[in-house]
C-alpha atoms as a PDB file:
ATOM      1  CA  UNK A   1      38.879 -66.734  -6.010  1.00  0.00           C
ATOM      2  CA  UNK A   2      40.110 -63.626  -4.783  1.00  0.00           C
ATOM      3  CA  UNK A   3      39.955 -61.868  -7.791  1.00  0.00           C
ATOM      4  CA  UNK A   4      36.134 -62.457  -8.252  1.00  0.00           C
ATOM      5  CA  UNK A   5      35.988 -61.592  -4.605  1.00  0.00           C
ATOM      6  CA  UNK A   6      37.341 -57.822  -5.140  1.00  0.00           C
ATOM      7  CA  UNK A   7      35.561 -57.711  -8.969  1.00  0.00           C
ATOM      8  CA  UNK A   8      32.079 -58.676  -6.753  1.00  0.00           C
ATOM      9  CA  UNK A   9      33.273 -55.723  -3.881  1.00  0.00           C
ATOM     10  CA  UNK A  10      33.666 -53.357  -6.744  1.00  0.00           C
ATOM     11  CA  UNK A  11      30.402 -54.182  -9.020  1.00  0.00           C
ATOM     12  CA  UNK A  12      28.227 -54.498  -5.244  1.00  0.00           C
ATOM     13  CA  UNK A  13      29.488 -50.967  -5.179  1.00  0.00           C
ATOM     14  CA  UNK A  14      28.789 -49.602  -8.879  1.00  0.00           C
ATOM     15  CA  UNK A  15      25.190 -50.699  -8.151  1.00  0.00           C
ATOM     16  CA  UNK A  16      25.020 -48.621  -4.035  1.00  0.00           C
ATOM     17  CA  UNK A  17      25.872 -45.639  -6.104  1.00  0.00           C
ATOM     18  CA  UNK A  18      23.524 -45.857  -9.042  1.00  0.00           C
ATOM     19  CA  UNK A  19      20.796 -46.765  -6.499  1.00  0.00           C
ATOM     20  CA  UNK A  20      21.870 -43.812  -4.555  1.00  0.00           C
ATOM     21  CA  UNK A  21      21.619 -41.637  -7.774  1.00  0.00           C
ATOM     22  CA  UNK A  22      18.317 -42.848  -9.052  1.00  0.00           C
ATOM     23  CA  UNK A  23      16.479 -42.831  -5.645  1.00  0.00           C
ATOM     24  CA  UNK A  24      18.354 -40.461  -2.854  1.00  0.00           C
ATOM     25  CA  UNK A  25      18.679 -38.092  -5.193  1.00  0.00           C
ATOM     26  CA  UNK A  26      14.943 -37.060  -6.755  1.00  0.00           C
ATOM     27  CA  UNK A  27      13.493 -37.748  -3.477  1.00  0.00           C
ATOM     28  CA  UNK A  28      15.820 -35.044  -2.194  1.00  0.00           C
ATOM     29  CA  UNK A  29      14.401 -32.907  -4.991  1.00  0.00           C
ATOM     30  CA  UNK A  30      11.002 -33.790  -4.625  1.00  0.00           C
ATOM     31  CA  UNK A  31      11.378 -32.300  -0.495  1.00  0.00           C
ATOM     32  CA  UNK A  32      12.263 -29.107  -2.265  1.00  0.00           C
ATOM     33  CA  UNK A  33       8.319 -27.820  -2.413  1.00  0.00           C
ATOM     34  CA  UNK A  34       6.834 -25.626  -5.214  1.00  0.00           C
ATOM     35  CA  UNK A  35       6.432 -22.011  -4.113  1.00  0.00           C
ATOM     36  CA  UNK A  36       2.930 -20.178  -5.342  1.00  0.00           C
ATOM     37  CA  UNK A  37       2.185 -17.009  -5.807  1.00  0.00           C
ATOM     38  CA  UNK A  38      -1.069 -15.772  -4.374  1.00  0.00           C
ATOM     39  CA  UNK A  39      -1.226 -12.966  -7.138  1.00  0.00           C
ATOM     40  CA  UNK A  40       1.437 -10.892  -9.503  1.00  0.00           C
ATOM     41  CA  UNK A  41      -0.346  -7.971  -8.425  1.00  0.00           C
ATOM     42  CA  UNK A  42       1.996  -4.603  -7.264  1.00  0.00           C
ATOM     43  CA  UNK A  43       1.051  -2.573  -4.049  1.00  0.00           C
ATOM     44  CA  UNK A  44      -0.099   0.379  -6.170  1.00  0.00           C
ATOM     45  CA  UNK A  45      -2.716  -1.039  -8.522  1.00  0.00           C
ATOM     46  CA  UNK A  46      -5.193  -0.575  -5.251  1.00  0.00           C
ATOM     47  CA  UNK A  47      -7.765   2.734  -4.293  1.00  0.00           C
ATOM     48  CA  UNK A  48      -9.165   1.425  -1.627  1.00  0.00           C
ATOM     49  CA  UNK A  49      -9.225  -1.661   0.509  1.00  0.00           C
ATOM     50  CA  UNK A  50     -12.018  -3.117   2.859  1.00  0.00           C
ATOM     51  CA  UNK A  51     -11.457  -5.373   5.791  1.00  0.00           C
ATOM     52  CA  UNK A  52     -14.639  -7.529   7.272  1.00  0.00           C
ATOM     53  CA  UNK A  53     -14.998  -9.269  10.856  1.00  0.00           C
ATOM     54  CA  UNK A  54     -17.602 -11.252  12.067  1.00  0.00           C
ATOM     55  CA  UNK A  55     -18.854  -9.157  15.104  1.00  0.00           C
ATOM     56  CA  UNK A  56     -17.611  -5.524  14.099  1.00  0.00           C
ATOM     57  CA  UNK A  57     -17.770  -3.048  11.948  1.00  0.00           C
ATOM     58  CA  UNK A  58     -16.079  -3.444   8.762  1.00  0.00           C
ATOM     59  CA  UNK A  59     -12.397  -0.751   8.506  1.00  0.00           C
ATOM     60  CA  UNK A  60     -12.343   0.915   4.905  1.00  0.00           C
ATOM     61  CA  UNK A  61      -9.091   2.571   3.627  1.00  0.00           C
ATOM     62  CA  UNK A  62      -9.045   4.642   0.188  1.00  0.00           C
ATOM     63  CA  UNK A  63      -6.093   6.442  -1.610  1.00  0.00           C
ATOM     64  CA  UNK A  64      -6.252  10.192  -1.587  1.00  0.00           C
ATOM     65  CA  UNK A  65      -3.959  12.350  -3.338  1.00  0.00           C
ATOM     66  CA  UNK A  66      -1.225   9.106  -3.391  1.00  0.00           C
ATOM     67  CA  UNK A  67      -1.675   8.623   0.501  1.00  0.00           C
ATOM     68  CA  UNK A  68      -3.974   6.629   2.162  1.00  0.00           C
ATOM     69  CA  UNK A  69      -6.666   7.364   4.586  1.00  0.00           C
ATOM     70  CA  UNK A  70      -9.472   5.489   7.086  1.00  0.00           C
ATOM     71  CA  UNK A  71     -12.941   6.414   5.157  1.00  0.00           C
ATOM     72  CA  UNK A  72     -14.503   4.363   8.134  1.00  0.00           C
ATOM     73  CA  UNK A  73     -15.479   3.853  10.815  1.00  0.00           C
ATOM     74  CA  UNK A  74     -13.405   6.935  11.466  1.00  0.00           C
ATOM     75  CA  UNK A  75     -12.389   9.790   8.456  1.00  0.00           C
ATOM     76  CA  UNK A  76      -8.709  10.076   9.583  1.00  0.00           C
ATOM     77  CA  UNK A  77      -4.923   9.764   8.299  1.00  0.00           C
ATOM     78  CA  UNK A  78      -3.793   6.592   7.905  1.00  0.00           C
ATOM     79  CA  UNK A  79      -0.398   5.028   9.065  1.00  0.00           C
ATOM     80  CA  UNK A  80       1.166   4.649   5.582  1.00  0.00           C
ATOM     81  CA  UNK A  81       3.306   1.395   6.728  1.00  0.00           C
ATOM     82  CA  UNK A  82       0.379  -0.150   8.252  1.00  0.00           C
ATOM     83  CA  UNK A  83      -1.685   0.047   4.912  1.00  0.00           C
ATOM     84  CA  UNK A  84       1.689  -1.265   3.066  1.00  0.00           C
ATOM     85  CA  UNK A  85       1.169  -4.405   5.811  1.00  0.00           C
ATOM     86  CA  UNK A  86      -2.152  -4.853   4.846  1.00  0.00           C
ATOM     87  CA  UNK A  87      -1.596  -4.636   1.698  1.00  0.00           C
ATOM     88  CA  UNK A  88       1.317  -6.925   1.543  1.00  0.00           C
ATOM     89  CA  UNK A  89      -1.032 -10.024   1.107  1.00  0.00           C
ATOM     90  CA  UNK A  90      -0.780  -9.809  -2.957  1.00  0.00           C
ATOM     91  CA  UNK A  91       2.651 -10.423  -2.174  1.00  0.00           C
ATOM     92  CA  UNK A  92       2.800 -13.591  -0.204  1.00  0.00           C
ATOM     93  CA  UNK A  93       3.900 -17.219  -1.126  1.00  0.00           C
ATOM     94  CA  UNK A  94       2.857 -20.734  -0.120  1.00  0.00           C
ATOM     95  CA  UNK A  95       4.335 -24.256  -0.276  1.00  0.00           C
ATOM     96  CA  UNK A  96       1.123 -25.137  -0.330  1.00  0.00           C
ATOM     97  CA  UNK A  97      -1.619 -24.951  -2.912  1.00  0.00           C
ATOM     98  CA  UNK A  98      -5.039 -26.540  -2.517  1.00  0.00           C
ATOM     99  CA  UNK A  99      -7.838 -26.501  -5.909  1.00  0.00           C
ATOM    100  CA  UNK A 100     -11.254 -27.078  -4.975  1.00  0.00           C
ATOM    101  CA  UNK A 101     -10.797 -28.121  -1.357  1.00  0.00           C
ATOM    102  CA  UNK A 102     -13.515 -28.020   1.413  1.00  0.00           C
ATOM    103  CA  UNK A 103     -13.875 -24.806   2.415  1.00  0.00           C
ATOM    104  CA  UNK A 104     -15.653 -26.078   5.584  1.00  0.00           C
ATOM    105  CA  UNK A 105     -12.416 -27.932   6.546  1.00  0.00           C
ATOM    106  CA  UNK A 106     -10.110 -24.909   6.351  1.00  0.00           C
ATOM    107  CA  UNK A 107     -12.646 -22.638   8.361  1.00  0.00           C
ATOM    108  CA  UNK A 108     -13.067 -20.391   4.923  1.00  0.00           C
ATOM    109  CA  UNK A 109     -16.558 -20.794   5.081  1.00  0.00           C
ATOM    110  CA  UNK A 110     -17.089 -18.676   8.100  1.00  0.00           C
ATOM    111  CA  UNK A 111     -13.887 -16.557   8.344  1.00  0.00           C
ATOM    112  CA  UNK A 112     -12.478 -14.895  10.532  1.00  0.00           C
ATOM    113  CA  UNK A 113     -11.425 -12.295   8.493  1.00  0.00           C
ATOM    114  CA  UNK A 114     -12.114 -10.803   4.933  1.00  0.00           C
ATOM    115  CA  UNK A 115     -10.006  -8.468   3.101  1.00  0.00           C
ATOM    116  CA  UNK A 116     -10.812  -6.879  -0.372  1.00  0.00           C
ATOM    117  CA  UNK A 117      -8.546  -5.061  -1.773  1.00  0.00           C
ATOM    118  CA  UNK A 118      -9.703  -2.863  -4.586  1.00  0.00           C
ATOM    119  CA  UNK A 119      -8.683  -1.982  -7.602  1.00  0.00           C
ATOM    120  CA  UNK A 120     -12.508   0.008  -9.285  1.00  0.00           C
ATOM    121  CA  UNK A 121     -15.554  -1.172  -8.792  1.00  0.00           C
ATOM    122  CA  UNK A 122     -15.490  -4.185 -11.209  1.00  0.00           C
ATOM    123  CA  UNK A 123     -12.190  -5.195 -10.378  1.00  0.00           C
ATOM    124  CA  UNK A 124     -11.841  -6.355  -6.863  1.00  0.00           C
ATOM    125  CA  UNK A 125      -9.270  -9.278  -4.958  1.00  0.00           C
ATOM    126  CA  UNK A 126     -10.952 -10.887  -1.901  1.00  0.00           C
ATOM    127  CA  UNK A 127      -9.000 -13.375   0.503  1.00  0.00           C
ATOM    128  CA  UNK A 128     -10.925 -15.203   3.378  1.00  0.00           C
ATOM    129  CA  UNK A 129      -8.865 -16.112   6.660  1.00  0.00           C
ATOM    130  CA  UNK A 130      -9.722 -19.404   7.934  1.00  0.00           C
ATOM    131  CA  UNK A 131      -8.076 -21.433  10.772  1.00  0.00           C
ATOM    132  CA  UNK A 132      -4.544 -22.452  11.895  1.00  0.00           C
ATOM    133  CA  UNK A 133      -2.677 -25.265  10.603  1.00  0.00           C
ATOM    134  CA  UNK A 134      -1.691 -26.985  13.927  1.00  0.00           C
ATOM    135  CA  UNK A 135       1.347 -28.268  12.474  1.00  0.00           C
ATOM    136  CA  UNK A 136       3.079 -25.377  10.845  1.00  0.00           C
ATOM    137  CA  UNK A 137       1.540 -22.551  12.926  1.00  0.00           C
ATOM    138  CA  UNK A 138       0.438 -21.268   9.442  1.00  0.00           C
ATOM    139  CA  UNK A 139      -2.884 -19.879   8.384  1.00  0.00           C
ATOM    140  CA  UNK A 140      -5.287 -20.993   5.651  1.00  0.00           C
ATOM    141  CA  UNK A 141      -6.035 -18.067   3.309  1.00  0.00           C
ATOM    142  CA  UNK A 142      -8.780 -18.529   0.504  1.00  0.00           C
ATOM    143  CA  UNK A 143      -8.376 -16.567  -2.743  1.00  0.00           C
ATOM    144  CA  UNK A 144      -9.837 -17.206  -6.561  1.00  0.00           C
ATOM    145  CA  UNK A 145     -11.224 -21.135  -5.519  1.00  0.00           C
ATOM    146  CA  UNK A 146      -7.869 -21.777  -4.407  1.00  0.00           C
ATOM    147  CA  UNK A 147      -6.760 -22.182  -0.692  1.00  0.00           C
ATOM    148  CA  UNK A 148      -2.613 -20.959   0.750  1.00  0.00           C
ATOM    149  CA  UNK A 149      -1.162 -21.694   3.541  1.00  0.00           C
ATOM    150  CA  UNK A 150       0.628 -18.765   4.697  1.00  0.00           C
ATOM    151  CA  UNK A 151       2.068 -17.217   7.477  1.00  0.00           C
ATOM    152  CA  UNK A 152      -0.571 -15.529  10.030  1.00  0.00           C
ATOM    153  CA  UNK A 153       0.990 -12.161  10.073  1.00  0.00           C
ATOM    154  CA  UNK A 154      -0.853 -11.191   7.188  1.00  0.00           C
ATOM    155  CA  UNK A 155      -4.146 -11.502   9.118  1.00  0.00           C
ATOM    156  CA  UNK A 156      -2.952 -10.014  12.182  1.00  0.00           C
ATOM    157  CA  UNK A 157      -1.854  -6.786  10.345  1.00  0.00           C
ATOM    158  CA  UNK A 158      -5.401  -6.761   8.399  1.00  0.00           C
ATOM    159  CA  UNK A 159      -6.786  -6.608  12.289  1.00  0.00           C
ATOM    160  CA  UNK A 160      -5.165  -3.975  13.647  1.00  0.00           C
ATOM    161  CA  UNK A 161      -6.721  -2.217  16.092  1.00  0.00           C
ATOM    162  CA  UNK A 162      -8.137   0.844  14.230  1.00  0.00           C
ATOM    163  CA  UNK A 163      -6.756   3.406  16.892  1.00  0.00           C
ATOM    164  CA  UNK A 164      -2.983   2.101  15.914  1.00  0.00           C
ATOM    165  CA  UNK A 165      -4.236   2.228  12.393  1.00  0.00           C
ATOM    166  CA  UNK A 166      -3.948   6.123  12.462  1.00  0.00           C
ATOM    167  CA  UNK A 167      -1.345   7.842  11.254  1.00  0.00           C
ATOM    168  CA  UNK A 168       0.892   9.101  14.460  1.00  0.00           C
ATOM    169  CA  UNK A 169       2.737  12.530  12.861  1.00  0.00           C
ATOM    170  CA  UNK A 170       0.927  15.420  13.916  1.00  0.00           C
ATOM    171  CA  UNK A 171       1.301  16.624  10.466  1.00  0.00           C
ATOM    172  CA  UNK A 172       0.187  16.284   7.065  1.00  0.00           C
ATOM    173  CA  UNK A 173       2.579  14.760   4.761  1.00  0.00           C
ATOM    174  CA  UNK A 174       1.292  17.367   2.111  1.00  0.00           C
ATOM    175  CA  UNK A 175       1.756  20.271   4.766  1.00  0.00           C
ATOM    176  CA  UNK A 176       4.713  22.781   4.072  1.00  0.00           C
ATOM    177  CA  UNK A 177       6.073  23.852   7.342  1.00  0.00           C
ATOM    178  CA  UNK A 178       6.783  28.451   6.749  1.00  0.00           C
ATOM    179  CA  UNK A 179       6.512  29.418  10.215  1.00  0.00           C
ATOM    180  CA  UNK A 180       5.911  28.745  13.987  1.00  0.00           C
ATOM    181  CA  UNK A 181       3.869  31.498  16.676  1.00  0.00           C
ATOM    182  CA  UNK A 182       4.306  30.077  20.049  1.00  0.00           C
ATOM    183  CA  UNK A 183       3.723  32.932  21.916  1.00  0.00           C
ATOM    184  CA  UNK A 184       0.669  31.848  23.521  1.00  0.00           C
ATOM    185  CA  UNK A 185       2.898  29.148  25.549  1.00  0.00           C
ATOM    186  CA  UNK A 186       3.760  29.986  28.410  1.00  0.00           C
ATOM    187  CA  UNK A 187       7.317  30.043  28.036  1.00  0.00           C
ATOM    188  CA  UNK A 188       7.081  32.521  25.133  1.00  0.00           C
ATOM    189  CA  UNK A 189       4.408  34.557  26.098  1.00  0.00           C
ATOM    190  CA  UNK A 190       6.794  37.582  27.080  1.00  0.00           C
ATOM    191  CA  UNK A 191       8.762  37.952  24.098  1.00  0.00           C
ATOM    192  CA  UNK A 192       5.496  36.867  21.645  1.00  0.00           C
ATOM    193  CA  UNK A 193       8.402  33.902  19.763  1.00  0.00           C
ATOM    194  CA  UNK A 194       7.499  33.932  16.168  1.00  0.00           C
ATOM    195  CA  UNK A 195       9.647  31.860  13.703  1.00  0.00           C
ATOM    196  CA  UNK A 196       9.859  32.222  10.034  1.00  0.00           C
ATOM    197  CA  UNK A 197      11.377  30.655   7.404  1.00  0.00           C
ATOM    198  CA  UNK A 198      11.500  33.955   4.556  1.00  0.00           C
ATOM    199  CA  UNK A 199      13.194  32.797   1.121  1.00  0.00           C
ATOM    200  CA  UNK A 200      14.492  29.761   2.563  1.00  0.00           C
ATOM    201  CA  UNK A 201      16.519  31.518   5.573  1.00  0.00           C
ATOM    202  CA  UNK A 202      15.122  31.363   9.139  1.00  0.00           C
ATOM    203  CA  UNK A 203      13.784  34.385  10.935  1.00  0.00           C
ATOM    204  CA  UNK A 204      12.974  35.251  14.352  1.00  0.00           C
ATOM    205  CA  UNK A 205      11.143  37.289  16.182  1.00  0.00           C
ATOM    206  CA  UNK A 206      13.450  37.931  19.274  1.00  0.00           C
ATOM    207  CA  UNK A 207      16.444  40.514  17.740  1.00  0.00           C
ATOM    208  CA  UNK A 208      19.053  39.121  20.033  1.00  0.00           C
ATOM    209  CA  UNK A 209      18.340  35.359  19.071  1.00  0.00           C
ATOM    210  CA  UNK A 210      21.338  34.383  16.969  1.00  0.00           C
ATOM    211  CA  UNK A 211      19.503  31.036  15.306  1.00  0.00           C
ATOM    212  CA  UNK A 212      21.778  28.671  12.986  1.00  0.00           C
ATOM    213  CA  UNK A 213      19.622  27.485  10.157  1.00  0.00           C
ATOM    214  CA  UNK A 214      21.131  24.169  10.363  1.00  0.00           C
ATOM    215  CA  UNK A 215      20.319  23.557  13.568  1.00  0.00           C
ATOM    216  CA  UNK A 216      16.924  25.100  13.012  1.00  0.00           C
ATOM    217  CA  UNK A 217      16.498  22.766   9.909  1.00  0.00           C
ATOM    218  CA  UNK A 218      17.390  20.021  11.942  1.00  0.00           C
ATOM    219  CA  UNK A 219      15.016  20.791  14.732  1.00  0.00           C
ATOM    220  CA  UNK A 220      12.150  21.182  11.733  1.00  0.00           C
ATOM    221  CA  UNK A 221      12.969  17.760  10.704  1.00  0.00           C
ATOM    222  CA  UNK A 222      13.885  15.694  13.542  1.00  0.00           C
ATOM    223  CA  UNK A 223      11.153  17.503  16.105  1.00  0.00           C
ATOM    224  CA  UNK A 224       8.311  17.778  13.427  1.00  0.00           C
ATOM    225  CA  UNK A 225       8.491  16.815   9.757  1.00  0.00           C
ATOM    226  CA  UNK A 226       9.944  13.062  11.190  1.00  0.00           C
ATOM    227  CA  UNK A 227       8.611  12.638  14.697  1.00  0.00           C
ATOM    228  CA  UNK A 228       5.677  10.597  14.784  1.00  0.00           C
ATOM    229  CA  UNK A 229       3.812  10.486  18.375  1.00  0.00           C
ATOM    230  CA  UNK A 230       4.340   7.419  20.243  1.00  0.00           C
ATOM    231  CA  UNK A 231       0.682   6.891  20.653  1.00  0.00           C
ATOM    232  CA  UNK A 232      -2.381   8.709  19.884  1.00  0.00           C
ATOM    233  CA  UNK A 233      -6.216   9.361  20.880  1.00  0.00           C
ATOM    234  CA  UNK A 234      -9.163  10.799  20.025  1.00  0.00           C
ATOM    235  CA  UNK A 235     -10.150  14.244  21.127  1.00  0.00           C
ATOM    236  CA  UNK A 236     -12.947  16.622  21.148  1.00  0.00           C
ATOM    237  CA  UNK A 237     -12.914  19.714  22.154  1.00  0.00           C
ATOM    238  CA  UNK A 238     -13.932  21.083  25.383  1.00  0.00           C
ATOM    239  CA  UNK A 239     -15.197  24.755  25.040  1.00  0.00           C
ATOM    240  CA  UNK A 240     -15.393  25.224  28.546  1.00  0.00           C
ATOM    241  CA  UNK A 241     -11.682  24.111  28.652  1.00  0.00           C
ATOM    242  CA  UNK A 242      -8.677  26.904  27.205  1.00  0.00           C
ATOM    243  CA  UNK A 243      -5.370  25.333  27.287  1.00  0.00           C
ATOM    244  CA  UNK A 244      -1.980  26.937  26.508  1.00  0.00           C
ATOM    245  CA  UNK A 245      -1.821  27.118  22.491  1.00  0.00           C
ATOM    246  CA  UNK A 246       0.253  27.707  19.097  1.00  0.00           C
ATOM    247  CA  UNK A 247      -0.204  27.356  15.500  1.00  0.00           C
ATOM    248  CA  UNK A 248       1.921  26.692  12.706  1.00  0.00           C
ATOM    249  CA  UNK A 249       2.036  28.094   9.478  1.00  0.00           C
ATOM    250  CA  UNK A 250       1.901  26.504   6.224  1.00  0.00           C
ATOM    251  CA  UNK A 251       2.995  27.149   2.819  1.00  0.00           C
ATOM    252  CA  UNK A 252      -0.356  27.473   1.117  1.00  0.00           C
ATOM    253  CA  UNK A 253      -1.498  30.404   3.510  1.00  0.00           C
ATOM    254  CA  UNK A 254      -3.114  28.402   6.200  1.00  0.00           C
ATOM    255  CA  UNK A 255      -2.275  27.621  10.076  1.00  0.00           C
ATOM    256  CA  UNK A 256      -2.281  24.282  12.081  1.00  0.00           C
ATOM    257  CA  UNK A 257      -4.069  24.524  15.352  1.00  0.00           C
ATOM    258  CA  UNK A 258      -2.307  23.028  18.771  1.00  0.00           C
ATOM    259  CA  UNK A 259      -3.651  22.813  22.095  1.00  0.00           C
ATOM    260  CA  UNK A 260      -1.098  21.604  24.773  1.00  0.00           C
ATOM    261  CA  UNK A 261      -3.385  19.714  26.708  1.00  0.00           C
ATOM    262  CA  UNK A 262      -0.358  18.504  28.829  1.00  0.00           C
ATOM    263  CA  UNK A 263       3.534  19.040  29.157  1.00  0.00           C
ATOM    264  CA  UNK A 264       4.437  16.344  32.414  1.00  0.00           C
ATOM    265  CA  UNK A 265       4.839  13.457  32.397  1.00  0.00           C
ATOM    266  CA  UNK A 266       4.499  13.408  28.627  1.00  0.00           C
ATOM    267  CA  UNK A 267       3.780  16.060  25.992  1.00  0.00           C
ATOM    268  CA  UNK A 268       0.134  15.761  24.909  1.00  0.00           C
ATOM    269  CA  UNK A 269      -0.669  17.914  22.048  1.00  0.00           C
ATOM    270  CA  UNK A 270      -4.191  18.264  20.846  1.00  0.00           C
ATOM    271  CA  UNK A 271      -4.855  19.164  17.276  1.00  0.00           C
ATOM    272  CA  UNK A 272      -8.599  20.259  17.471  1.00  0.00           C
ATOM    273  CA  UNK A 273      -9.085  19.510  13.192  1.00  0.00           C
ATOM    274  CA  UNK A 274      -8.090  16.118  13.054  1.00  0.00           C
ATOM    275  CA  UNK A 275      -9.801  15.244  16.041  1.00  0.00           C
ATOM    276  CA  UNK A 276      -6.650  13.505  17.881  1.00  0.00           C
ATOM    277  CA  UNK A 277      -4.231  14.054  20.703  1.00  0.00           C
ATOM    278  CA  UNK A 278      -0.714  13.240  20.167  1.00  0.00           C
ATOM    279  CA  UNK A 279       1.242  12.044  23.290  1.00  0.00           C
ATOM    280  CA  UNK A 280       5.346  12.486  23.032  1.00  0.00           C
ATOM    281  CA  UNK A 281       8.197  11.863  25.223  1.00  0.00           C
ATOM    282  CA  UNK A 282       8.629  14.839  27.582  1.00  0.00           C
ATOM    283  CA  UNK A 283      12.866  15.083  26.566  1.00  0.00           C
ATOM    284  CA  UNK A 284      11.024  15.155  22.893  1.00  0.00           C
ATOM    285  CA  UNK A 285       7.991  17.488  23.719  1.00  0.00           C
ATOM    286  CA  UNK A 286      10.632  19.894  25.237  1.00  0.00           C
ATOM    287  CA  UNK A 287      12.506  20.191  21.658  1.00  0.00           C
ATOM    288  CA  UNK A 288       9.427  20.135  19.450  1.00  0.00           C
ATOM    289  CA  UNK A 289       8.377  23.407  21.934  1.00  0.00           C
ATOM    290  CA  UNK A 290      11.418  25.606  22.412  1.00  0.00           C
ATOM    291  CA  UNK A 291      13.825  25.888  19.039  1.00  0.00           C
ATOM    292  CA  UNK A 292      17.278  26.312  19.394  1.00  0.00           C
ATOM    293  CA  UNK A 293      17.041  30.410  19.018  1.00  0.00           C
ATOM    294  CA  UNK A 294      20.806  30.283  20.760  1.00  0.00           C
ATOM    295  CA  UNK A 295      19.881  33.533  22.652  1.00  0.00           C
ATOM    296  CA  UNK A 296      22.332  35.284  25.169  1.00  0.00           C
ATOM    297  CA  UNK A 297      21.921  34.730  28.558  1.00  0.00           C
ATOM    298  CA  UNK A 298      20.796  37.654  30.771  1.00  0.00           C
END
């Protein structure tokens, strides 16, 4: 009796673990969800892209010369990373995948955003931001007949505000930095400061100034060629108004334009052809202003 007792214990247990194998473990399989692709597209297939809104003016972005810039509403330099955001869409993946649903039901037929991205004129990738899944936080996202859920940072980076959209380095990533004249400031108006870089060695224009070129490399890079503005505005010029000025000289033959429309609390430097003003740090608007010349004190 005991025997079949312990040979009952020990088939009751063969059959827990095969029911544990058959059933625990595909449903365990099944909770691992499918991930989709919303495209296999890369980041630089696209010219141009075009984002919609309901009640404002649509924001265009095209590719010039391998960098991107706002065609509209404004003609400026775009913030590289924030296109890359933007962009980032053709990228995403969803656990969830919905063919033929109601568009109605997801808020796609009225959305709250559209972005087309843009490849030529015939070949053009549209997704339509809909509503929030209450559950997951999550957004709907319409593309090709098929609806994502996905995260909403997508559409919050496709609705930037436009003035954040601009690209915050007062220079032009094409522009080749040869030279500084900054003796309209006031602090170099005496000794007329010009600074030159002449076959890759840097000059200046003060004969006791004893400048080390790494240093002065270093303050090229750090204060200009890597120093984007913490915020920036537009600007028009005021021909009534002359402020304190410099320019700086590029490779090509051509000069950059600076008004220093203000150097306390913050350094607020206008640059008159693109139509911005680029406000600094003052500890930062103090280095981009005075290089380190190491000069001998009087």
């Amino acid at each position: 009796m005991k025997k079949r007792w312990l040979l009952n214990l020990i088939l009751l247990v063969l059959v827990a673990g095969l029911v544990a194998f058959v059933y625990l473990r595909p449903k365990a399989d099944a909770e691992q969800s499918t991930s989709h692709e919303l495209t296999n597209y890369k980041l630089a297939e696209f010219n141009a892209i075009r984002v919609e809104f309901p009640a404002q003016a649509a924001v265009t972005f095209a590719k010039v010369d391998g960098y991107w810039r706002i065609t509209a509403p404004v003609n400026m330099r775009a913030d590289q990373s924030s296109v890359q955001r933007i962009l980032s869409i053709i990228a995403a993946q969803s656990t969830d995948k919905i063919t033929g649903g109601d568009m109605a039901k997801f808020g796609l037929s009225n959305p709250e955003i559209k972005l087309k991205l843009i490849r030529d004129k015939d070949n053009i990738e549209e997704f339509t931001f809909g509503t929030h899944n209450p559950v997951t936080e999550e957004q709907y996202v319409a593309h090709r007949n098929n609806v994502y859920l996905v995260s909403n940072g997508y559409a919050e980076a496709a609705a930037t505000q436009l003035i954040e959209l601009i690209d915050k380095s007062p220079l032009k990533p094409t522009e080749k930095v040869v030279g500084f004249e900054f003796g309209r400031l006031e602090q170099w108006q005496e000794v007329n400061l010009k600074v030159d870089i002449v076959d890759g060695v840097w000059k200046t224009s003060i004969a006791v100034a004893k400048p080390q070129q790494n240093e002065m490399n270093e303050w090229l890079d750090f204060s200009w060629l890597h120093n984007p503005a913490k915020s920036v505005e537009t600007y028009t010029p005021d021909r009534k108004v002359t402020y304190p000025s410099f320019e700086i000289k590029l490779a090509d033959g051509s000069k950059v334009h600076f008004d220093k429309v203000q150097e306390s609390p913050e350094l607020m430097l206008a640059r008159p052809d693109e139509g911005l003003i680029y406000h600094f740090p003052s500890d930062m608007g103090f280095s981009m202003l005075n290089p380190p010349l190491n000069i001998p004190s009087k």
